[in-house]
Protein backbone atom coordinates (compact mmCIF):
# COMPACT_ATOMS: atom_id res chain seq x y z
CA UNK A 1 -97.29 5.47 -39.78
CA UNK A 2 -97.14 8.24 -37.13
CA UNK A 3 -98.01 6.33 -34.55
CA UNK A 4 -94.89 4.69 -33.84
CA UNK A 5 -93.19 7.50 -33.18
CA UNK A 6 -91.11 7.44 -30.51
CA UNK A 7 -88.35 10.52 -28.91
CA UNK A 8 -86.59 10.94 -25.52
CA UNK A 9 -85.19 14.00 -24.39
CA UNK A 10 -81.59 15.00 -23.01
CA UNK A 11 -81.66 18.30 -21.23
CA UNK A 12 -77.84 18.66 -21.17
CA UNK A 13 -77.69 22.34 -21.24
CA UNK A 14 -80.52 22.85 -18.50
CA UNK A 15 -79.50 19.72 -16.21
CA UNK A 16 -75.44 19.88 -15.03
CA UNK A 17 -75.73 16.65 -13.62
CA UNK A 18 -76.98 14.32 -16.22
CA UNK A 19 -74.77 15.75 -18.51
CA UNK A 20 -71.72 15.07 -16.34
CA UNK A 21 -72.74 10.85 -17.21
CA UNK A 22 -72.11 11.59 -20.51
CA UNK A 23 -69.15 14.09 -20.73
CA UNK A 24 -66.07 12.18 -22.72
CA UNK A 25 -62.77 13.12 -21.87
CA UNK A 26 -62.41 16.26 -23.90
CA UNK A 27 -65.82 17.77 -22.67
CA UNK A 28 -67.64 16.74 -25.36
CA UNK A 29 -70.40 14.36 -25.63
CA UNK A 30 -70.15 10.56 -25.39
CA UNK A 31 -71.02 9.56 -28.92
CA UNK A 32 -71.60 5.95 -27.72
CA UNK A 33 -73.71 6.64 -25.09
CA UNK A 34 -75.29 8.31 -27.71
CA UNK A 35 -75.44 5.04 -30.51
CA UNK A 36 -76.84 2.99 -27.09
CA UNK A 37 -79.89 5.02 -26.59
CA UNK A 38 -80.99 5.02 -30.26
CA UNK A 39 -80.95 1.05 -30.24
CA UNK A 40 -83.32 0.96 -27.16
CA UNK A 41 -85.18 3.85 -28.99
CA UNK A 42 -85.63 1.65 -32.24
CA UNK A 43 -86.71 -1.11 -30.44
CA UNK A 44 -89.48 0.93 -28.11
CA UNK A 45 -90.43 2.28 -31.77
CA UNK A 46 -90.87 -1.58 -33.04
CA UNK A 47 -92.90 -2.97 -30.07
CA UNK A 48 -95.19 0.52 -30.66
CA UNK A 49 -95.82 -0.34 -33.97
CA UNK A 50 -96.29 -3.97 -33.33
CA UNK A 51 -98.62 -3.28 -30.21
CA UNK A 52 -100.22 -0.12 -30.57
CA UNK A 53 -99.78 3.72 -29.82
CA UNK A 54 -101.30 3.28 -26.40
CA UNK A 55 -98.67 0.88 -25.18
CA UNK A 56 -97.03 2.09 -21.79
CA UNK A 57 -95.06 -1.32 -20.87
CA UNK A 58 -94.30 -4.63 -22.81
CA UNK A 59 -97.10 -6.47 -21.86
CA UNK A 60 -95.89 -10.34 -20.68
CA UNK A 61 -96.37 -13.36 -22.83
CA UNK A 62 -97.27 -11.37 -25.84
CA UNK A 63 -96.35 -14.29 -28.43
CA UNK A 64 -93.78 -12.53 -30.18
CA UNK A 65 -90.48 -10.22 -29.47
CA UNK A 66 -88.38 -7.90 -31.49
CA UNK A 67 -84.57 -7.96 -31.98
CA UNK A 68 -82.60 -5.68 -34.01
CA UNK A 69 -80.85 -7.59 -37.15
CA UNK A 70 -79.09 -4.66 -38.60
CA UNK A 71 -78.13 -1.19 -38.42
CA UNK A 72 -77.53 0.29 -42.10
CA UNK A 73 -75.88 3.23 -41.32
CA UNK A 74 -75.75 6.24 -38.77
CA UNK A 75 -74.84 9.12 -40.16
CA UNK A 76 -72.92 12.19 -38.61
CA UNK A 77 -74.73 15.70 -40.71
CA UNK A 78 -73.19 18.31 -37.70
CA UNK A 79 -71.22 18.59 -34.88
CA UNK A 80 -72.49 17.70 -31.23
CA UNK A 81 -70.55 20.76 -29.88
CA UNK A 82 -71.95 23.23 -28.60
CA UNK A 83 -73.53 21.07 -25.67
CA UNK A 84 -77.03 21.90 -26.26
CA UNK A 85 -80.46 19.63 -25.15
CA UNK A 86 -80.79 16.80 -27.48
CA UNK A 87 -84.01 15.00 -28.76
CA UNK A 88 -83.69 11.63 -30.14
CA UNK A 89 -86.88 10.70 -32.44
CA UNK A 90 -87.92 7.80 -34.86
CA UNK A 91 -90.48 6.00 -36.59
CA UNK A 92 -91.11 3.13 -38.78
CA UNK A 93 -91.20 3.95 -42.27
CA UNK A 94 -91.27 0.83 -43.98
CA UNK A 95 -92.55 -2.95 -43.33
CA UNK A 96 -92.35 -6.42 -44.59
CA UNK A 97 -93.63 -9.78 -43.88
CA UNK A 98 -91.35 -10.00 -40.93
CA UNK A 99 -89.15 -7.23 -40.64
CA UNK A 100 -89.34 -3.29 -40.28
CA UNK A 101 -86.95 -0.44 -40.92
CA UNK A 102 -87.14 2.11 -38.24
CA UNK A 103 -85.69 5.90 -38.68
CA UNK A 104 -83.85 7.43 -36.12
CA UNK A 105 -83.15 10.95 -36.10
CA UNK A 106 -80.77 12.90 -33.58
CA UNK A 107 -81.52 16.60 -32.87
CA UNK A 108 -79.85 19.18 -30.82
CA UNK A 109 -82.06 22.10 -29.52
CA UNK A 110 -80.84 25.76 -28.22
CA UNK A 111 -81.90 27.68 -25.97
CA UNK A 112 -83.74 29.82 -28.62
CA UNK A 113 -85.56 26.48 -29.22
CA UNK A 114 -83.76 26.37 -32.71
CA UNK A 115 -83.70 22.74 -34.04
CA UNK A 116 -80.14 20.95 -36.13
CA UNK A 117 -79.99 17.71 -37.05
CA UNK A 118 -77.22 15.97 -35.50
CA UNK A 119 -77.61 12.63 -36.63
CA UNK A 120 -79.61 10.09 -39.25
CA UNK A 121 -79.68 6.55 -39.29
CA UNK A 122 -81.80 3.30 -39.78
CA UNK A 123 -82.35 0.09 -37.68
CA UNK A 124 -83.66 -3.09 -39.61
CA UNK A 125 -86.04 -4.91 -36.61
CA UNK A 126 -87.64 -8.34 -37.09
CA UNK A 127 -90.22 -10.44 -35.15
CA UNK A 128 -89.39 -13.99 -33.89
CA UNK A 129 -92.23 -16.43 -32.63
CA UNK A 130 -92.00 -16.61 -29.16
CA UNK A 131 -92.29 -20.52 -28.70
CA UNK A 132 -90.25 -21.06 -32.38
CA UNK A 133 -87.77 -18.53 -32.22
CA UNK A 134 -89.31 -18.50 -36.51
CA UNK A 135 -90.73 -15.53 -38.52
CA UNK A 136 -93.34 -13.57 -37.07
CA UNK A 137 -95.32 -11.33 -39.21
CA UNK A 138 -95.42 -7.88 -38.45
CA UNK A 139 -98.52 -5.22 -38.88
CA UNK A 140 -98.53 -3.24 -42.18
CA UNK A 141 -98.08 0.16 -42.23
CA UNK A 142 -101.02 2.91 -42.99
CA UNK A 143 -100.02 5.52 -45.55
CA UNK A 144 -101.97 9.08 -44.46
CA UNK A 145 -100.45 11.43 -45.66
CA UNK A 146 -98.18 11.95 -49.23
CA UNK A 147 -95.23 12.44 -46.44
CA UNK A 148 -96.32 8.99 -45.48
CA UNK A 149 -95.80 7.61 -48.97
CA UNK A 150 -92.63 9.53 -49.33
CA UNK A 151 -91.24 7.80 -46.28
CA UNK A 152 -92.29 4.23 -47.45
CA UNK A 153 -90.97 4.61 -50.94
CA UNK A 154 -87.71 5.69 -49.20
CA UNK A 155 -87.66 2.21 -47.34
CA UNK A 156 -88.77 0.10 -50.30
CA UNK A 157 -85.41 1.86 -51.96
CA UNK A 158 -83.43 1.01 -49.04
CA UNK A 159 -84.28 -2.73 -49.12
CA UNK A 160 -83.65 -3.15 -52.20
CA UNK A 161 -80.08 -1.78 -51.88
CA UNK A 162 -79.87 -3.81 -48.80
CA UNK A 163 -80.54 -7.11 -50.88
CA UNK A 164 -78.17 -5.17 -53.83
CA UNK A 165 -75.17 -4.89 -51.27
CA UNK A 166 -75.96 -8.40 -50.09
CA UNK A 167 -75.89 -9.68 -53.56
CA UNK A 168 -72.68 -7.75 -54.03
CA UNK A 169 -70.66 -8.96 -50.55
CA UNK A 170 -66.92 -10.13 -51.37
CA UNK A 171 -68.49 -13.23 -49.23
CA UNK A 172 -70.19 -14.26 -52.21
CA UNK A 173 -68.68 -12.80 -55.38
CA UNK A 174 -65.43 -11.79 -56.78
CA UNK A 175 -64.15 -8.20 -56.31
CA UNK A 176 -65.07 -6.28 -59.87
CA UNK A 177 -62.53 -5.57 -62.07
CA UNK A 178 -62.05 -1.87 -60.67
CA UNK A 179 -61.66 -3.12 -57.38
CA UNK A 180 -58.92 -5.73 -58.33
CA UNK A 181 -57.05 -3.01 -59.96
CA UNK A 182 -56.74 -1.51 -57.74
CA UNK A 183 -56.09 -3.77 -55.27
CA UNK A 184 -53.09 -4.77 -57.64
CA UNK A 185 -52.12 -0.85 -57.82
CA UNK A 186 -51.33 -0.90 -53.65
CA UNK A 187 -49.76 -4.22 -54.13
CA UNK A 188 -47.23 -2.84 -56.09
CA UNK A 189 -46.81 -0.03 -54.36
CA UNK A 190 -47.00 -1.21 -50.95
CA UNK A 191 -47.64 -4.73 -50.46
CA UNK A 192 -44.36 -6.68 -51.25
CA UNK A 193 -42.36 -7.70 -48.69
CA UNK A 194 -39.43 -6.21 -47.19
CA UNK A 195 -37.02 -8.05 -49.52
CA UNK A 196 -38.15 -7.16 -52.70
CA UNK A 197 -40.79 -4.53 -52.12
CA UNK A 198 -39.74 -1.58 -54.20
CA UNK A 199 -38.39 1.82 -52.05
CA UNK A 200 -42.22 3.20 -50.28
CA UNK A 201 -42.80 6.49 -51.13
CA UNK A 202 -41.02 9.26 -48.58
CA UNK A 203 -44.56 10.54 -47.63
CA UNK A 204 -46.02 7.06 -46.49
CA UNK A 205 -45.56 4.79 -44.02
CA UNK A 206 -46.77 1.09 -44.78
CA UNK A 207 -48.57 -0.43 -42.03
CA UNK A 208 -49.39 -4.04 -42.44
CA UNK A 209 -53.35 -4.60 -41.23
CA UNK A 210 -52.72 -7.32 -38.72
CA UNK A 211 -50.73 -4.89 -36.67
CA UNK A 212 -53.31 -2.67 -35.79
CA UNK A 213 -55.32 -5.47 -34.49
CA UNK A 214 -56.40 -4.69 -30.47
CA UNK A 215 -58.63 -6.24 -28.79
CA UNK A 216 -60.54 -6.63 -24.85
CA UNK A 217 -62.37 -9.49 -23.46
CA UNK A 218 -65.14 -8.91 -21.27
CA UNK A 219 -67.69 -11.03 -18.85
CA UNK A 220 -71.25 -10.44 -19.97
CA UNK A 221 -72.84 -8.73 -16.65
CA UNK A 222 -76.84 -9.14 -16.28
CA UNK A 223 -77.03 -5.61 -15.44
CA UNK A 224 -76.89 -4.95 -18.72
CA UNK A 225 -79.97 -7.48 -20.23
CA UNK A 226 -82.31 -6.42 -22.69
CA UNK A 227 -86.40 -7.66 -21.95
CA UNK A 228 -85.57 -11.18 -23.45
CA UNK A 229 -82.29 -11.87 -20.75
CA UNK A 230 -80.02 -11.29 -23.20
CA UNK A 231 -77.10 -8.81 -23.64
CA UNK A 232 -78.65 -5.40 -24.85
CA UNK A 233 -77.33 -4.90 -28.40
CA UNK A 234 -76.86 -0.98 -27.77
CA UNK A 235 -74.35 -1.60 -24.69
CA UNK A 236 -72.38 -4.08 -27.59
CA UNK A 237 -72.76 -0.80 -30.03
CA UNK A 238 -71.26 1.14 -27.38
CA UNK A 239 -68.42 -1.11 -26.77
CA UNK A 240 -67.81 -1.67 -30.47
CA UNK A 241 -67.59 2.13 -30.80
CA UNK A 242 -64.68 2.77 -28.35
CA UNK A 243 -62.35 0.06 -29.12
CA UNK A 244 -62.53 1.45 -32.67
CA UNK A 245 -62.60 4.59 -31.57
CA UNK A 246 -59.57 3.99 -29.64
CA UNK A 247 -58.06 2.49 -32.36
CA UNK A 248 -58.45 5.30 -34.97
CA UNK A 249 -56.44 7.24 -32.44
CA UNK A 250 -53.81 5.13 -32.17
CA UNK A 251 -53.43 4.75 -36.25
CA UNK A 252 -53.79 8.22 -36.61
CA UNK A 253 -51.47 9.36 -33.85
CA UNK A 254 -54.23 11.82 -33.49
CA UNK A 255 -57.82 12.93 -32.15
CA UNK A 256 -60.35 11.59 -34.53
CA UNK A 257 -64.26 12.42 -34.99
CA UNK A 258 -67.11 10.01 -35.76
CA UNK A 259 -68.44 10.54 -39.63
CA UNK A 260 -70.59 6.86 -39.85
CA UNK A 261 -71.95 3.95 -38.80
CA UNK A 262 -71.55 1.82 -42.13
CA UNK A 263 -73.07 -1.05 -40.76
CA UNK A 264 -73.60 -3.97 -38.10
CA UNK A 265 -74.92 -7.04 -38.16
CA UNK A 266 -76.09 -9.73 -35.52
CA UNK A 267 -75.97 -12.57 -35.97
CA UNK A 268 -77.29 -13.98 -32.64
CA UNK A 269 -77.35 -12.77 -29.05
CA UNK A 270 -75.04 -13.09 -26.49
CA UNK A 271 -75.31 -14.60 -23.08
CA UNK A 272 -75.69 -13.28 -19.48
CA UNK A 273 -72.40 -14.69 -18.03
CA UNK A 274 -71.22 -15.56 -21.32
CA UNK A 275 -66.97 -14.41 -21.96
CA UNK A 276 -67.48 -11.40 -25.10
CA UNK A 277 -63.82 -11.20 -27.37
CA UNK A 278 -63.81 -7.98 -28.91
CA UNK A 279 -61.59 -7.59 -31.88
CA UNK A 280 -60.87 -4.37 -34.13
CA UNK A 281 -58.82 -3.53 -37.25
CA UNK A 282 -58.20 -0.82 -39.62
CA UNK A 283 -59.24 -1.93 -42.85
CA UNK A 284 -58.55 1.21 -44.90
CA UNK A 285 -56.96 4.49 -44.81
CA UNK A 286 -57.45 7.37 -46.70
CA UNK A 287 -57.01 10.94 -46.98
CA UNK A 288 -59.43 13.38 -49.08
CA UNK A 289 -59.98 16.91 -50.21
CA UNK A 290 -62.56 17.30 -47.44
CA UNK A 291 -60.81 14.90 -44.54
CA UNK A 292 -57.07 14.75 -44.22
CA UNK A 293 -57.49 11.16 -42.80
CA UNK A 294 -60.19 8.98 -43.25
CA UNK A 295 -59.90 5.68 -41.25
CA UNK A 296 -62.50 2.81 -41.48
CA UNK A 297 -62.74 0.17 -39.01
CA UNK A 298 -63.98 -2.90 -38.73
CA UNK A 299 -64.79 -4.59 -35.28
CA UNK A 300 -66.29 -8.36 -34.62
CA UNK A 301 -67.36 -9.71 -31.51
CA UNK A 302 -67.40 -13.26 -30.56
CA UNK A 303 -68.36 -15.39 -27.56
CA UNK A 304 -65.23 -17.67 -26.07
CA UNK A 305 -66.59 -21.25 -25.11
CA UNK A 306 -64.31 -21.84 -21.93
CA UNK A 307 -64.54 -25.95 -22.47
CA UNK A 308 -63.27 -25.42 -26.30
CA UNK A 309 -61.61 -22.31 -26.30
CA UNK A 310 -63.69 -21.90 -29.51
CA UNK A 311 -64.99 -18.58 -30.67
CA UNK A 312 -68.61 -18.08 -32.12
CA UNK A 313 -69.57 -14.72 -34.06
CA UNK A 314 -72.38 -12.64 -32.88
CA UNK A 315 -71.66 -9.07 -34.29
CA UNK A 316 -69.66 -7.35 -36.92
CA UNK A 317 -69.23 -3.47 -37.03
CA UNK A 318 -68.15 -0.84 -39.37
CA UNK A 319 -67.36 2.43 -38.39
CA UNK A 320 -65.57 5.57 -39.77
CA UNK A 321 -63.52 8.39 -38.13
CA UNK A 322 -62.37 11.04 -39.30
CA UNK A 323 -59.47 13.55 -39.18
CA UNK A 324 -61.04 17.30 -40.37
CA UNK A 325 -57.72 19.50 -39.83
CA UNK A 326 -53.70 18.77 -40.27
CA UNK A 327 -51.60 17.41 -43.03
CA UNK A 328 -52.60 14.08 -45.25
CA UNK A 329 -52.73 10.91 -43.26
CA UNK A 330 -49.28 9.31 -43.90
CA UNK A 331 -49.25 6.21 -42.60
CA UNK A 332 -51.22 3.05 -44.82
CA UNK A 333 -52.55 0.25 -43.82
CA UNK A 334 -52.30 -2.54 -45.97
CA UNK A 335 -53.35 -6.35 -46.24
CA UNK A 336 -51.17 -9.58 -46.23
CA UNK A 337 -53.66 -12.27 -47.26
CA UNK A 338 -56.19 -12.59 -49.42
CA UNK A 339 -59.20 -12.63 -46.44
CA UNK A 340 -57.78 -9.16 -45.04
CA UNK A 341 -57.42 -7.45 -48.69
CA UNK A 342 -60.89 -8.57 -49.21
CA UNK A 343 -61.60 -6.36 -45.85
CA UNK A 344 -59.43 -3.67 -47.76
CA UNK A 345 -62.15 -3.38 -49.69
CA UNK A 346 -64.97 -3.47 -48.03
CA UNK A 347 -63.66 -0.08 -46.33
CA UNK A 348 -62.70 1.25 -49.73
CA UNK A 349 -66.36 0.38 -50.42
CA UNK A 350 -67.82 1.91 -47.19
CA UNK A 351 -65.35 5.20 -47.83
CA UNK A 352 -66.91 5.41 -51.00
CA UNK A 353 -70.88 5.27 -50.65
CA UNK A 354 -69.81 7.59 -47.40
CA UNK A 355 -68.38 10.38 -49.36
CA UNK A 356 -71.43 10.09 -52.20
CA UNK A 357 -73.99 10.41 -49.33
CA UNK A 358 -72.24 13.46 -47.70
CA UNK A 359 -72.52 14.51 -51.48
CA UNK A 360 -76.39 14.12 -51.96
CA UNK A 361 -77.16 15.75 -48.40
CA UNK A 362 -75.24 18.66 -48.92
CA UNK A 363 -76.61 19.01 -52.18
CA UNK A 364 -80.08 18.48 -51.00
């Protein structure tokens, strides 16, 4: 199992100048940057596994490639500030017949050489056939040590909740009866219209989810290809990330901080040259005894066809931000049709198996 492991090294504290090419605008560290590193790294990590611990380039016309089909969740556990060196690290931990879940880890090390954790999170991978673009198996995994055997039985759990939550998607199935009650509850509350909507409580302030829509369009530049001349997935992850970052901000009138990753998906990849439509909302709001304002947003991109002026998906996000100081998050968001109050709850969903992790870890 070990000998996929992969890490690289940022030496912000020791080199000035690479850490200027990642300083965001209020010194800190650009999270995104961050999220676009730890794709490549998960897919370096895949083509080890897949070709062998020796590997020092991607050998040409090796009958197979990897692409990232998910990322479960990235998980914030401390604060990047202070600026200190960073390692990012990762393995596989678990295979299939065709697929792989890779572990990424984010560390930040002092000058005392005294490790944190920064960061955990997990990248699905799968193989594709070269010539059919079909399954390709992958190489099973060899269990060492019992750490080895912890690490796999961790995976096994996380597929099956992957295939649980999959099972479970509001695509597929009605919203349980909790769920629709309270949907119903902030319908009541909030969701009439203007006419006969009852008087909104004095410490909220209704905002109807298709307002906080914002979007950017972008042309797909080669410069930033992956191996198979495609557009890298981690540059899309780092796009996703500030449009929803910058919309957290403007929902929350405030300076927010990234808690999760809840998910992304791709559904297929996206062109050199290609036109790349951008598109986030707030989904849900919340405020809790930990986070004064909890935002969760959802972000999908999809290539334009000039000819049609049709739109094609390639890539939903989820993401959460946070507010840690201040007063309860006044304003709401809430849904007009039935499609956006199922997103309601997906983010009440993604809120929820947030906060319970948090709880295990800091248990733990």
């Amino acid at each position: 199992m070990h000998d996929s492991y992969c890490e690289i090294r940022l030496p912000f504290a020791s080199n000035p100048e690479l850490l200027e090419n990642y300083t965001n605008a209020s010194g800190g560290i650009r999270t995104g940057l961050l999220m676009e590193h730890l794709d490549s790294l998960a897919g370096s990590i895949a083509y080890k596994h897949m070709l062998g611990p020796d590997v020092a380039a991607l050998p040409k016309n090796v009958g197979f490639y990897m692409v990232t089909a998910s990322v479960d969740r990235l998980d914030m556990l401390a604060s990047l500030y202070p600026v200190r060196d960073m390692r990012l690290s990762g393995q596989v931990i678990h295979t299939g017949k065709s697929s792989m879940e890779v572990a990424v880890r984010m560390e930040a090390i002092d000058k005392s050489g005294n490790e944190q954790t920064i960061m955990l999170g997990r990248f699905c991978m799968v193989c594709r056939d070269a010539r059919t673009h079909g399954a390709a198996p992958v190489n099973s995994l060899r269990l060492d040590s019992p750490e080895d055997h912890v690490l796999y039985t961790i995976g096994e759990v996380h597929k099956k909740k992957r295939q649980s939550r999959a099972v479970r998607s509001l695509n597929r199935v009605p919203p349980t009866s909790s769920e629709a009650e309270a949907l119903h509850t902030l319908y009541l509350k909030y969701g009439q219209d203007e006419n006969g909507a009852p008087a909104l409580h004095p410490d909220k302030e209704r905002v109807w989810m298709d307002d906080t829509r914002i979007e950017k369009t972008l042309v797909m530049f080669p410069q930033e290809r992956n191996v198979h001349q495609k557009i890298f997935g981690g540059y899309l992850m780092r796009l996703a990330y500030e449009l929803g970052f910058a919309n957290s901000c403007l929902f929350t009138r405030d300076h927010v901080t990234f808690l999760s990753l809840d998910g992304i998906s791709f559904a297929r990849p996206v062109p050199i040259g290609s036109l790349l439509r951008l598109t986030s909302y707030i989904v849900h709001s919340a405020s809790s005894e930990n986070y004064p304002a909890l935002i969760h947003v959802w972000v999908h991109a999809d290539v334009v066809n000039l000819e049609t002026g049709t739109e094609q998906r390639t890539n939903d996000f989820r993401f959460t931000w946070c507010r840690e100081n201040g007063e309860p998050l006044k304003r709401m968001v809430v849904p007009k049709t039935y499609g956006e109050a199922m997103q309601w709850l997906e983010g009440k969903r993604a809120l929820e198996m947030g906060s319970e992790i948090r709880k295990l870890r800091k248990r733990g």
